[in-house]
N, C-alpha and C. Protein backbone atom coordinates (compact mmCIF):
# COMPACT_ATOMS: atom_id res chain seq x y z
N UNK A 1 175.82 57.37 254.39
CA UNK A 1 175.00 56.92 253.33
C UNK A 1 175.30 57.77 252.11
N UNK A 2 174.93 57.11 250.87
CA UNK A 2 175.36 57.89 249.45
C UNK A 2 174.30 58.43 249.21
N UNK A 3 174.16 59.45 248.60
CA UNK A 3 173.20 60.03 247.71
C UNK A 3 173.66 59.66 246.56
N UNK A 4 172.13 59.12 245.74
CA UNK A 4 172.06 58.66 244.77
C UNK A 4 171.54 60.26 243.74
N UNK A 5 172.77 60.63 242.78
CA UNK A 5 171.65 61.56 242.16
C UNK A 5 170.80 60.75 241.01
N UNK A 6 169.96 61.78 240.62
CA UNK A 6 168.66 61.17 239.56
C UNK A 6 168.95 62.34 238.75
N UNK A 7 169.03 61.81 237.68
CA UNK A 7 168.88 62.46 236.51
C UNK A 7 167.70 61.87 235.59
N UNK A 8 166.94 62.98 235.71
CA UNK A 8 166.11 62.64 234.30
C UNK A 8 166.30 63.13 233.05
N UNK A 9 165.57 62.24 232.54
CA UNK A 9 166.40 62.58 230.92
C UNK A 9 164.90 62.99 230.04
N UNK A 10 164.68 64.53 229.43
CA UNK A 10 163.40 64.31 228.84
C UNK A 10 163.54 65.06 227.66
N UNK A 11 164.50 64.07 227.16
CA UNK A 11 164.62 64.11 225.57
C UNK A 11 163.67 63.60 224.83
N UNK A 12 163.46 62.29 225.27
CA UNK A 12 162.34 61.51 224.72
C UNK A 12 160.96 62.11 224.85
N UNK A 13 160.93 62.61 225.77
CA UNK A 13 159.61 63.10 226.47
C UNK A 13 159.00 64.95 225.51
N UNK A 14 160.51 65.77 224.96
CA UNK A 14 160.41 66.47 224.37
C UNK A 14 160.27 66.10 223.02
N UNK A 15 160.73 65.17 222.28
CA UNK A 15 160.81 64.83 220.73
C UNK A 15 159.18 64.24 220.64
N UNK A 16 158.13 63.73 221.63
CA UNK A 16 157.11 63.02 221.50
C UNK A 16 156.14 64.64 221.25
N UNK A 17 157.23 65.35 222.65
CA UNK A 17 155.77 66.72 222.34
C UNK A 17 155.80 67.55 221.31
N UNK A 18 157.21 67.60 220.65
CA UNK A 18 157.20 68.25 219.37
C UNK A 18 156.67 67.47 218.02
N UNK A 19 156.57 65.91 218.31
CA UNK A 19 155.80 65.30 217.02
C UNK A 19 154.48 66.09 217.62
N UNK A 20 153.81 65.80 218.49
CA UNK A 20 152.52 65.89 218.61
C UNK A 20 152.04 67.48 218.11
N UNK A 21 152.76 68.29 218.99
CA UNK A 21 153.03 69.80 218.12
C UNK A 21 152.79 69.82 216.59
N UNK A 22 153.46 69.57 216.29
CA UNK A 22 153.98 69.42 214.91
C UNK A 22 152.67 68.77 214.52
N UNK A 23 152.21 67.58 214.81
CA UNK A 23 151.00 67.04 214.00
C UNK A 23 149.73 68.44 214.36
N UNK A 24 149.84 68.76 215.43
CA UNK A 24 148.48 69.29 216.13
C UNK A 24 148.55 70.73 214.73
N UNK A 25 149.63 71.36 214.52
CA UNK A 25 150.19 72.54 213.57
C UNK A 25 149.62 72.19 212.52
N UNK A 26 149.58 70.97 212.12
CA UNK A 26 149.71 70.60 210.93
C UNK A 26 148.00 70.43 210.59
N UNK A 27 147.52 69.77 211.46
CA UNK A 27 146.27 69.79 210.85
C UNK A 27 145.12 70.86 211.14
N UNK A 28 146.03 72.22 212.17
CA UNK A 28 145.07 72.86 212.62
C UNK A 28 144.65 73.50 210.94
N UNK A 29 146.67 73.42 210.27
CA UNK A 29 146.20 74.55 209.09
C UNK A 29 145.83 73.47 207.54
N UNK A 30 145.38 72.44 208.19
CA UNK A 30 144.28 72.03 206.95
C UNK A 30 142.89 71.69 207.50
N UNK A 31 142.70 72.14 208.86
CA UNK A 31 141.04 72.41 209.35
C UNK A 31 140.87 73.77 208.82
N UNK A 32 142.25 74.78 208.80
CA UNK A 32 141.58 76.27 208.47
C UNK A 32 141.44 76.34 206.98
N UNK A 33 142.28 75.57 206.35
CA UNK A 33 141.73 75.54 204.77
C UNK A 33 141.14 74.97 204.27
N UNK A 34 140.51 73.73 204.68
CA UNK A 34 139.06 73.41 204.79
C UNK A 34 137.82 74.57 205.22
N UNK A 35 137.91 74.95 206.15
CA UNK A 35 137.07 75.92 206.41
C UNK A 35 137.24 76.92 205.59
N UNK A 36 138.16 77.44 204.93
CA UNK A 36 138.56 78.89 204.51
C UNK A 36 137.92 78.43 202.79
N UNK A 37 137.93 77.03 202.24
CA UNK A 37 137.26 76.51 201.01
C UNK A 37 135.78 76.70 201.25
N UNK A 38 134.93 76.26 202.45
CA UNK A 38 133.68 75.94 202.58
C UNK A 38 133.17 76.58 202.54
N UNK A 39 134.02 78.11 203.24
CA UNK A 39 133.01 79.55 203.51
C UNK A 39 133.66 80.02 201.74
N UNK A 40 134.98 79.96 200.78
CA UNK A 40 134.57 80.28 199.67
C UNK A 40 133.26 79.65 198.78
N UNK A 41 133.15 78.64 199.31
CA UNK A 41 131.68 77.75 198.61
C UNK A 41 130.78 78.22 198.87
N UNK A 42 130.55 78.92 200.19
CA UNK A 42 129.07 79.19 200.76
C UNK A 42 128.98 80.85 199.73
N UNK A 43 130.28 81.40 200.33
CA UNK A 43 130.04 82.62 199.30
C UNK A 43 129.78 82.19 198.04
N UNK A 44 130.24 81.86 197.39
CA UNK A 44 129.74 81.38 196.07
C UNK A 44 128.61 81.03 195.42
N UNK A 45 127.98 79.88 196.38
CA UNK A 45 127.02 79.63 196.41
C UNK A 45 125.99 80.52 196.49
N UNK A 46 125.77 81.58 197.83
CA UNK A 46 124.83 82.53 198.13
C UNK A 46 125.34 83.54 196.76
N UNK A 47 126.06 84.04 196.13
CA UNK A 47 126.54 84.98 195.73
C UNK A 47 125.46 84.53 194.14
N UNK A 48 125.52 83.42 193.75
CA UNK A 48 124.68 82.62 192.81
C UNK A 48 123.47 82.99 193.00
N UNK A 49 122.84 82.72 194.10
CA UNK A 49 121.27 82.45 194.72
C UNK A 49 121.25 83.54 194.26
N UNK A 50 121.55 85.16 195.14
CA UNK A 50 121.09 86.31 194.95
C UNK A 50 121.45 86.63 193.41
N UNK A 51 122.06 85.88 192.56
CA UNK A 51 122.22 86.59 190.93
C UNK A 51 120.17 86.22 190.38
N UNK A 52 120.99 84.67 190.73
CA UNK A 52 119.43 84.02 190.07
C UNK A 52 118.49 84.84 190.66
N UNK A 53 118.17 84.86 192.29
CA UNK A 53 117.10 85.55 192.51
C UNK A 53 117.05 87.25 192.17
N UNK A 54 117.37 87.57 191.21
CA UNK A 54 117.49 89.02 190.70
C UNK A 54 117.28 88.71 189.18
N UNK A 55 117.66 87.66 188.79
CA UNK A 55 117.48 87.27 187.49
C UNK A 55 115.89 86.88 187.47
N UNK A 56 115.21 85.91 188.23
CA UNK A 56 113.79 85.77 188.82
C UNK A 56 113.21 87.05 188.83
N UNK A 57 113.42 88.08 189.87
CA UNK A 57 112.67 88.81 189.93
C UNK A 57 112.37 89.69 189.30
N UNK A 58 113.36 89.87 187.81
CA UNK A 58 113.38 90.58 186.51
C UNK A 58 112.45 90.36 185.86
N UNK A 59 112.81 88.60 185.90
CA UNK A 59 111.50 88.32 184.97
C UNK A 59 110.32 88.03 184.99
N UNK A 60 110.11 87.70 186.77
CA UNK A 60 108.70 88.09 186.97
C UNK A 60 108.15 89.69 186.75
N UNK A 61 108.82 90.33 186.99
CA UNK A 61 108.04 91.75 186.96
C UNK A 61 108.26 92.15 185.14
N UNK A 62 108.83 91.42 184.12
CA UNK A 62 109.03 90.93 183.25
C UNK A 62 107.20 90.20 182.71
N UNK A 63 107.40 89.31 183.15
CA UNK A 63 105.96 88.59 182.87
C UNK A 63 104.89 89.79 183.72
N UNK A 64 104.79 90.13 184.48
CA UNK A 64 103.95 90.75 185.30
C UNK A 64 103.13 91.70 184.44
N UNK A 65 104.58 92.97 183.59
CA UNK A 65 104.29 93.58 182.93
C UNK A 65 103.76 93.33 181.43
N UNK A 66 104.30 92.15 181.19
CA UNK A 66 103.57 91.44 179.78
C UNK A 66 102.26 91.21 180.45
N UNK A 67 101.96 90.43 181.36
CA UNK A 67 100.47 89.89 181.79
C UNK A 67 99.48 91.58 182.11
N UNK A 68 100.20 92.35 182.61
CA UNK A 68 99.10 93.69 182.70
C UNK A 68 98.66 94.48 181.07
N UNK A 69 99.78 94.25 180.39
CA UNK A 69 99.74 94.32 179.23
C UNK A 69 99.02 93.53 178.00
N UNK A 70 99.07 92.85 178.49
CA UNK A 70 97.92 91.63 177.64
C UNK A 70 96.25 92.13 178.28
N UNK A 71 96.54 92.11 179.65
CA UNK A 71 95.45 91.78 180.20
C UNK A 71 94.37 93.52 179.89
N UNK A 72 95.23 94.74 179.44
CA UNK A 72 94.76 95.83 179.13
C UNK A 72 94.24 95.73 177.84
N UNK A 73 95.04 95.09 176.81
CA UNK A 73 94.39 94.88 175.61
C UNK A 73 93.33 94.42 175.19
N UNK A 74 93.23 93.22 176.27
CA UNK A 74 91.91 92.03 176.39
C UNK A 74 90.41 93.38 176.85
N UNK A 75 91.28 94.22 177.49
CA UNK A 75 89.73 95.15 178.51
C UNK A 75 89.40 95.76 176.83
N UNK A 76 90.19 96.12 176.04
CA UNK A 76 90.19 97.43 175.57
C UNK A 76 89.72 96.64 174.32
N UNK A 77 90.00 94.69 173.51
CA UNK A 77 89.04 94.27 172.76
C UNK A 77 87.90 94.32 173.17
N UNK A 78 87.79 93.74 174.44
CA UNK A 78 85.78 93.76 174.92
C UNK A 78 85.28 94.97 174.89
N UNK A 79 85.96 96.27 175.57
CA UNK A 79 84.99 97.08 174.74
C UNK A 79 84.37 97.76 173.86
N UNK A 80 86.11 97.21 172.73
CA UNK A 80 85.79 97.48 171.76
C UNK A 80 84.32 96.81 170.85
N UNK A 81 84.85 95.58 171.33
CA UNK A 81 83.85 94.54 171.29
C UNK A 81 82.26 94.58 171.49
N UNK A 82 81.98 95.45 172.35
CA UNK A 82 80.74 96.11 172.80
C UNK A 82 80.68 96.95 171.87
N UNK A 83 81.28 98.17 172.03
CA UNK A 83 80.79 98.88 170.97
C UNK A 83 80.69 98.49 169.60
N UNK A 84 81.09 97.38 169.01
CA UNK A 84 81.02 97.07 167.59
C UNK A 84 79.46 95.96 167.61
N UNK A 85 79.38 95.14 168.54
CA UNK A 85 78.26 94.97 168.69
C UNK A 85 77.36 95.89 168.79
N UNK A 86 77.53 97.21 169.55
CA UNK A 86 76.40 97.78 168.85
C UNK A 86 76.27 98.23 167.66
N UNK A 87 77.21 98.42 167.24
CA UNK A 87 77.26 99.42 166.18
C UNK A 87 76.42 98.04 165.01
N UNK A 88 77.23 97.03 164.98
CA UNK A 88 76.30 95.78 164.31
C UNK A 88 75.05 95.13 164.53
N UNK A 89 74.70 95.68 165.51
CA UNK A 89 72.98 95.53 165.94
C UNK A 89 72.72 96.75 165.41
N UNK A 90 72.39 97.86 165.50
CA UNK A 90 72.20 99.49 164.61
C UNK A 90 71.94 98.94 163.45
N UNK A 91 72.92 98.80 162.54
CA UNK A 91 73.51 98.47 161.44
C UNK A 91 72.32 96.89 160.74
N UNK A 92 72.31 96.21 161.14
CA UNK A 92 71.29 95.12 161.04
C UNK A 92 69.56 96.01 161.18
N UNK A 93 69.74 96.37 162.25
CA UNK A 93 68.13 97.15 162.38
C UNK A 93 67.71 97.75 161.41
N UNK A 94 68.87 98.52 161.04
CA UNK A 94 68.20 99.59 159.81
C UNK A 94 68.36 98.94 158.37
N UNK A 95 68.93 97.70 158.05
CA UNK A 95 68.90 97.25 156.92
C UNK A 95 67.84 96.06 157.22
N UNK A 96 67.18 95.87 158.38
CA UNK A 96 65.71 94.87 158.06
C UNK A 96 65.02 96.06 157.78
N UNK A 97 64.92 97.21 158.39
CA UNK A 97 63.95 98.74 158.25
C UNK A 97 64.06 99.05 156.74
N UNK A 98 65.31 98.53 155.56
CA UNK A 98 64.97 98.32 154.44
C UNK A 98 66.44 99.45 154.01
N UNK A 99 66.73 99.83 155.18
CA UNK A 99 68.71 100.63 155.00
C UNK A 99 69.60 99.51 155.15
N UNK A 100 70.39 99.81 153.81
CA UNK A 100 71.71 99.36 153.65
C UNK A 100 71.99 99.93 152.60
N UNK A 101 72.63 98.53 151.52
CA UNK A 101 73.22 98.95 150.31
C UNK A 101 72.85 98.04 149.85
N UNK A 102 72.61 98.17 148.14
CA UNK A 102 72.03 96.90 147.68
C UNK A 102 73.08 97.14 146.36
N UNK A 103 73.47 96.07 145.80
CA UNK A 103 74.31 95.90 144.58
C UNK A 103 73.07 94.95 143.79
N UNK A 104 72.58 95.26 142.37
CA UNK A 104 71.83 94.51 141.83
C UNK A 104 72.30 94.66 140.49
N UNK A 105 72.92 93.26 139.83
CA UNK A 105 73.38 92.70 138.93
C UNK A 105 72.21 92.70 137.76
N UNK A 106 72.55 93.56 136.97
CA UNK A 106 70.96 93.56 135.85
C UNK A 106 71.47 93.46 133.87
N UNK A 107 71.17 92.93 133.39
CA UNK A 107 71.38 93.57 132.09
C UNK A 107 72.59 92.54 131.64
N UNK A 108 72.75 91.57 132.08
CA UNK A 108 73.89 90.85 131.62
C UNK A 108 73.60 90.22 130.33
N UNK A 109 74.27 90.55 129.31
CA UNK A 109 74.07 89.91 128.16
C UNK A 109 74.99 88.89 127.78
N UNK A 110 76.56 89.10 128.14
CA UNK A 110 77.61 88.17 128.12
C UNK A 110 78.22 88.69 129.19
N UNK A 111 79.44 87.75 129.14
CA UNK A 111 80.44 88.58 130.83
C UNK A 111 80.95 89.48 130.33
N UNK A 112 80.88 90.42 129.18
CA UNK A 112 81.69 91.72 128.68
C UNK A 112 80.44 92.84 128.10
N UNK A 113 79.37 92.56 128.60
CA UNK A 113 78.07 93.71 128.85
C UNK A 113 77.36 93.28 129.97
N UNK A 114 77.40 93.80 131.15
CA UNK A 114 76.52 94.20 131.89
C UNK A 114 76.18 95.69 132.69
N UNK A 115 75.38 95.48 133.93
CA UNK A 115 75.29 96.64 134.32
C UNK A 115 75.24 96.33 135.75
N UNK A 116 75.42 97.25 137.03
CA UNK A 116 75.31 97.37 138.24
C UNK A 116 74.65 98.36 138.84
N UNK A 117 73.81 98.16 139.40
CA UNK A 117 72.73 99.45 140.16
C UNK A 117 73.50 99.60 141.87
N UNK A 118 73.79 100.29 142.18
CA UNK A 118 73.96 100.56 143.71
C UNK A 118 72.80 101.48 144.20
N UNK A 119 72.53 100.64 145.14
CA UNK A 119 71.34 101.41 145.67
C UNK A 119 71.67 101.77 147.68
N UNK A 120 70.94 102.91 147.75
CA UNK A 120 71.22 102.96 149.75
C UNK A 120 69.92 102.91 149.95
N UNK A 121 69.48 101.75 150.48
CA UNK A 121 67.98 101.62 150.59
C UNK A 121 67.16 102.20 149.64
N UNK A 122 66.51 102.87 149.21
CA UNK A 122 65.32 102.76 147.72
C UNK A 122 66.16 103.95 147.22
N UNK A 123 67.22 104.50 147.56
CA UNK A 123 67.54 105.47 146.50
C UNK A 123 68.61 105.14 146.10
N UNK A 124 69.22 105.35 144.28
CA UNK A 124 70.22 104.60 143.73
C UNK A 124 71.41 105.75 143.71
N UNK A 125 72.22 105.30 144.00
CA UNK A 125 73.55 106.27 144.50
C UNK A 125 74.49 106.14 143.17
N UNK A 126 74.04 105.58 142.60
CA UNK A 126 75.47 104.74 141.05
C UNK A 126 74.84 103.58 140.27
N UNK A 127 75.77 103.86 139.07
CA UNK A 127 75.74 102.63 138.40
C UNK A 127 76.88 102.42 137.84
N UNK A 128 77.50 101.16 137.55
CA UNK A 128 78.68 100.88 137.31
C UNK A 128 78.35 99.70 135.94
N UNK A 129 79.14 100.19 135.21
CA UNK A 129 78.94 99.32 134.07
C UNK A 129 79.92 98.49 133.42
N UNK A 130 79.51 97.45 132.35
CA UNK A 130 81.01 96.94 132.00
C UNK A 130 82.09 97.65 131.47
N UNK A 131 81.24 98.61 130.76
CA UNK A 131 82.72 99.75 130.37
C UNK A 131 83.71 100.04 131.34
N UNK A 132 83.24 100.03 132.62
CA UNK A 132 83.90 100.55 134.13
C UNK A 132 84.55 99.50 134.50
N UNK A 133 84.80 98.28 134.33
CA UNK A 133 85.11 97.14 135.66
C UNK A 133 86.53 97.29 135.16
N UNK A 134 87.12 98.02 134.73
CA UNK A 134 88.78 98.46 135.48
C UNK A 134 89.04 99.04 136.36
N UNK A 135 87.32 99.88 137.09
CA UNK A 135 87.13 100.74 138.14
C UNK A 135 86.35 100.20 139.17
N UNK A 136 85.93 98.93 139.11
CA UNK A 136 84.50 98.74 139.86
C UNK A 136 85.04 99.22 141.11
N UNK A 137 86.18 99.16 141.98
CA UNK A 137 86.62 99.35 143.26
C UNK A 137 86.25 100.93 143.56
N UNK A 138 87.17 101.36 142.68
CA UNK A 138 86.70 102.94 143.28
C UNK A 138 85.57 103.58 142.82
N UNK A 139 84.33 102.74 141.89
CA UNK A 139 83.17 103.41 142.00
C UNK A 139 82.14 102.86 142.93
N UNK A 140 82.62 101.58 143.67
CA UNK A 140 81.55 101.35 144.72
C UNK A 140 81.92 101.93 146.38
N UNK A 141 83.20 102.61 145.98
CA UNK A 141 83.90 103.31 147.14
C UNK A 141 82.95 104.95 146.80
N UNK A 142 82.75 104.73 146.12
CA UNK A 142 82.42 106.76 145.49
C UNK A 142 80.76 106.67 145.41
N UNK A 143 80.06 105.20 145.71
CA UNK A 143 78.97 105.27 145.97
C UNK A 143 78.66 104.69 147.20
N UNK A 144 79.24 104.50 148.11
CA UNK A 144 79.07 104.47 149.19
C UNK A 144 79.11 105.67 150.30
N UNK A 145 80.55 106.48 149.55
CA UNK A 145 80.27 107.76 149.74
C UNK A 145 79.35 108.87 149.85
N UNK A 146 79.21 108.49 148.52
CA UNK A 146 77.35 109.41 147.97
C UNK A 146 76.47 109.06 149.04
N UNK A 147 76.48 107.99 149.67
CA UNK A 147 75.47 106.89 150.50
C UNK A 147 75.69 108.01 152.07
N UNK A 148 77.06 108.38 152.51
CA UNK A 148 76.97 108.87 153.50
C UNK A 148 77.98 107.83 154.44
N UNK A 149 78.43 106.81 153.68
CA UNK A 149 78.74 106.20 154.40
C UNK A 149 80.66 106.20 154.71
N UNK A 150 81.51 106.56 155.77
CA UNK A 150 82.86 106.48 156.51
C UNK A 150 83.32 104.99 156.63
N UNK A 151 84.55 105.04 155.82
CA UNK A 151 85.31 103.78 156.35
C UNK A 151 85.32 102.85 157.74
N UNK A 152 84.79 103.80 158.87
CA UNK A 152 84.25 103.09 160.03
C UNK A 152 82.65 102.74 160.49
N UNK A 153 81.90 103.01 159.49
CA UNK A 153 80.58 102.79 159.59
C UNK A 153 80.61 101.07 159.26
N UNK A 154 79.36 100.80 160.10
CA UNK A 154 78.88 99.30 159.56
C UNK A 154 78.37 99.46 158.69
N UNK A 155 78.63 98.30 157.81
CA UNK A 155 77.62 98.52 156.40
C UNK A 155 77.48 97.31 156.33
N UNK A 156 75.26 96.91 156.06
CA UNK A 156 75.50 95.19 155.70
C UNK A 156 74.70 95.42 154.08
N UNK A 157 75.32 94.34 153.04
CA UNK A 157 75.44 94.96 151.50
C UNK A 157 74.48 93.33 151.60
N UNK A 158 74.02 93.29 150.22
CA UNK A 158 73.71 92.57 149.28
C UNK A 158 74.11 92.96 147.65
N UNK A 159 74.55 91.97 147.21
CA UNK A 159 74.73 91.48 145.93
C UNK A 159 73.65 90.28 145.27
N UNK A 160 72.38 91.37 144.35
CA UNK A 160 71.49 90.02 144.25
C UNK A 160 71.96 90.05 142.26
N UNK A 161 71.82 89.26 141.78
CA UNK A 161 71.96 88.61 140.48
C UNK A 161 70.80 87.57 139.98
N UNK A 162 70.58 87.43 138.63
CA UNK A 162 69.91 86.18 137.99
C UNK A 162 71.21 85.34 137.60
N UNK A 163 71.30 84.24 138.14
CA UNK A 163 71.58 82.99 137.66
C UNK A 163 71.67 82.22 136.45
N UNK A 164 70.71 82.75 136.06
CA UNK A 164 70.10 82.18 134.52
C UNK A 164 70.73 83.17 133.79
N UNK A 165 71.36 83.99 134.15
CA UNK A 165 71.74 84.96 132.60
C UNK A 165 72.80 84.79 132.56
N UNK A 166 72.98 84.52 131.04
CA UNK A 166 74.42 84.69 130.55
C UNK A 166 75.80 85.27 130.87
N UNK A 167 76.32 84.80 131.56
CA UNK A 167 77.87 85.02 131.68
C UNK A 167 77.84 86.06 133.23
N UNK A 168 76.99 85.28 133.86
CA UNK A 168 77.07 85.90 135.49
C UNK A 168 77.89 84.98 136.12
N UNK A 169 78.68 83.77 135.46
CA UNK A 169 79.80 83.08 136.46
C UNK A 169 80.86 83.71 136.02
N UNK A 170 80.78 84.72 135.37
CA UNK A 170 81.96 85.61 135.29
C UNK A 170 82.03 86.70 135.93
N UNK A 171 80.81 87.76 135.58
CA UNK A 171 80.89 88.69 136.38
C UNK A 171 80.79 88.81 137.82
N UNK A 172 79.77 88.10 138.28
CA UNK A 172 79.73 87.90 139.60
C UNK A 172 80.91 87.90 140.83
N UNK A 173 81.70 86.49 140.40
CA UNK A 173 82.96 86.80 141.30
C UNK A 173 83.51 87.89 140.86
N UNK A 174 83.83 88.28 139.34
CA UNK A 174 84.72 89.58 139.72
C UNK A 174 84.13 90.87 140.07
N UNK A 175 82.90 90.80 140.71
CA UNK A 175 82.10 92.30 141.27
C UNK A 175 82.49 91.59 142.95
N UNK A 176 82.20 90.58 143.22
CA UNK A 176 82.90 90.01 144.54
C UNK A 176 84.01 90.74 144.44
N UNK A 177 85.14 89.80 144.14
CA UNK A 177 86.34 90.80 144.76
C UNK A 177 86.58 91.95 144.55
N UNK A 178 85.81 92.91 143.88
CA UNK A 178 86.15 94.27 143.99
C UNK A 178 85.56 94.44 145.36
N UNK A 179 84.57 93.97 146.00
CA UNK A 179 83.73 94.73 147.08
C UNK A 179 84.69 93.92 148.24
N UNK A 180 85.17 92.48 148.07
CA UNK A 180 86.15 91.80 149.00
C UNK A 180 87.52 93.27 148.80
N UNK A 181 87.94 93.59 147.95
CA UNK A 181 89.15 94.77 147.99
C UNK A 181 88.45 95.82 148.87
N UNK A 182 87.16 96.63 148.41
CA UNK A 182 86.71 97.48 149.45
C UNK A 182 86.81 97.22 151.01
N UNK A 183 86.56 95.88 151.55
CA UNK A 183 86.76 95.70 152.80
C UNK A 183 88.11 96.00 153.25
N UNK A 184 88.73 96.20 152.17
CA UNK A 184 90.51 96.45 153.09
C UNK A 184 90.54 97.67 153.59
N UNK A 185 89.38 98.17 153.27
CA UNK A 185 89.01 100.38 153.53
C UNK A 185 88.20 99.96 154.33
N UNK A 186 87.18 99.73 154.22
CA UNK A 186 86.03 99.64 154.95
C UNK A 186 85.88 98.12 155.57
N UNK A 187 86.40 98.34 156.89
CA UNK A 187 86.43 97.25 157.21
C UNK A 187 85.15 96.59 158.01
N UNK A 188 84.28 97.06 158.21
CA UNK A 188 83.29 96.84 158.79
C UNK A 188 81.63 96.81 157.23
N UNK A 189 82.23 96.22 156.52
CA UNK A 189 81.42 96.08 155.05
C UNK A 189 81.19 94.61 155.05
N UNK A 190 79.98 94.00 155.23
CA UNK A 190 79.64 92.78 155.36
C UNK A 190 78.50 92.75 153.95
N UNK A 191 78.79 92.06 153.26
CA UNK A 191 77.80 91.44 151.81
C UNK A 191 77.78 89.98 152.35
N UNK A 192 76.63 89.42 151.49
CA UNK A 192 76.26 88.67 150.92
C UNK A 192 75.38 88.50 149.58
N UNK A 193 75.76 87.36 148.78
CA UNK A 193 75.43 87.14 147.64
C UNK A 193 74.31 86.47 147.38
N UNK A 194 73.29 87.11 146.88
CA UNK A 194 71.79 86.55 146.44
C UNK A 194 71.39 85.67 144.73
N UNK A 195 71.30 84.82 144.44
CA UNK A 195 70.94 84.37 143.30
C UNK A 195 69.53 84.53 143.25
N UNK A 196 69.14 85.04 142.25
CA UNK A 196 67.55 85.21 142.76
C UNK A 196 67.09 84.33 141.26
N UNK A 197 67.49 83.28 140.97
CA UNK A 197 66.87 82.70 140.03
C UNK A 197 66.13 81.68 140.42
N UNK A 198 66.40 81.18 141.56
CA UNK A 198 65.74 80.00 142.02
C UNK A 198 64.24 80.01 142.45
């Protein structure tokens, strides 16, 4: 009997495993640069988060410190606030008790002669005249003085006048704004204006 030899042939069988190779190569190294992009994204991404969240937490402790800061000022108006209420209840008491300051408009003959009495409750501290009203500011400052009275004292004023006399729509406002200029010193100087003609 013959022996048959067999030859196999696995050429074919090798060129199939080197495509497949070859593909399997091929896409392992665009799964790894896919992956090797995603984790640069994720870094990126997180690397962002923690900026912003540092940028956040700046500016909360940012606002935090504005809000403790506001919120100290607010303590420190109210009590200022208190104390000026009292000091403006005081201040009221003793000018119904008949203490303050009294400005009384007298003697007006035209708006270029009159006269001004300053008084601190019944005693008269000054007089200011028309010769003076290039000064009225610093002589109702220099009789308030006389009065006892500090740029931080309350002071509640009256300005009383006749109506009926001649050339008091002149003088009047301008004895106003001298005592409106005094408030820029004395800021706690509250007037009001009396017509006593009525």
């Amino acid at each position: 009997m013959k022996v048959r030899e067999i030859i196999l042939d696995f050429t074919s069988l090798l060129d199939v495993m080197m495509i497949i190779l070859f593909f399997f190569i091929l896409f392992s190294k665009a799964d790894v640069e896919t992956a090797t992009e995603k984790a640069n994204q994720a870094q990126s991404s997180y690397n962002t988060m923690m900026e912003e969240a540092e940028k956040t937490k700046l500016e909360n402790e940012r606002e935090q410190q504005e809000w403790r800061e506001k919120a100290s000022e607010e303590w420190d108006r109210i009590l200022s606030a208190d104390a000026n209420a009292v000091n403006n209840q005081k201040a009221l008491s003793e000018y119904n008790a008949g203490a303050g300051v009294y400005f009384n408009l007298q003697g007006v003959e035209n708006s270029n002669v009159w006269s001004l009495s300053v008084l601190s409750g019944t005693k008269k501290t000054g007089t200011i005249s028309s010769e003076e009203s290039r000064d009225i500011r610093e002589k109702i400052k220099d009789c308030l003085k006389k009065s006892g009275y500090s740029p931080d004292d309350v002071i509640i004023s009256t300005l009383t006048y006749d109506g009926d006399s001649y050339g008091t729509e002149t003088v009047v406002p301008m004895i106003e704004n001298a005592i409106t200029d005094v408030q820029r010193e004395y800021k706690s100087l509250y007037f009001t204006t009396i017509n006593i003609s009525k």
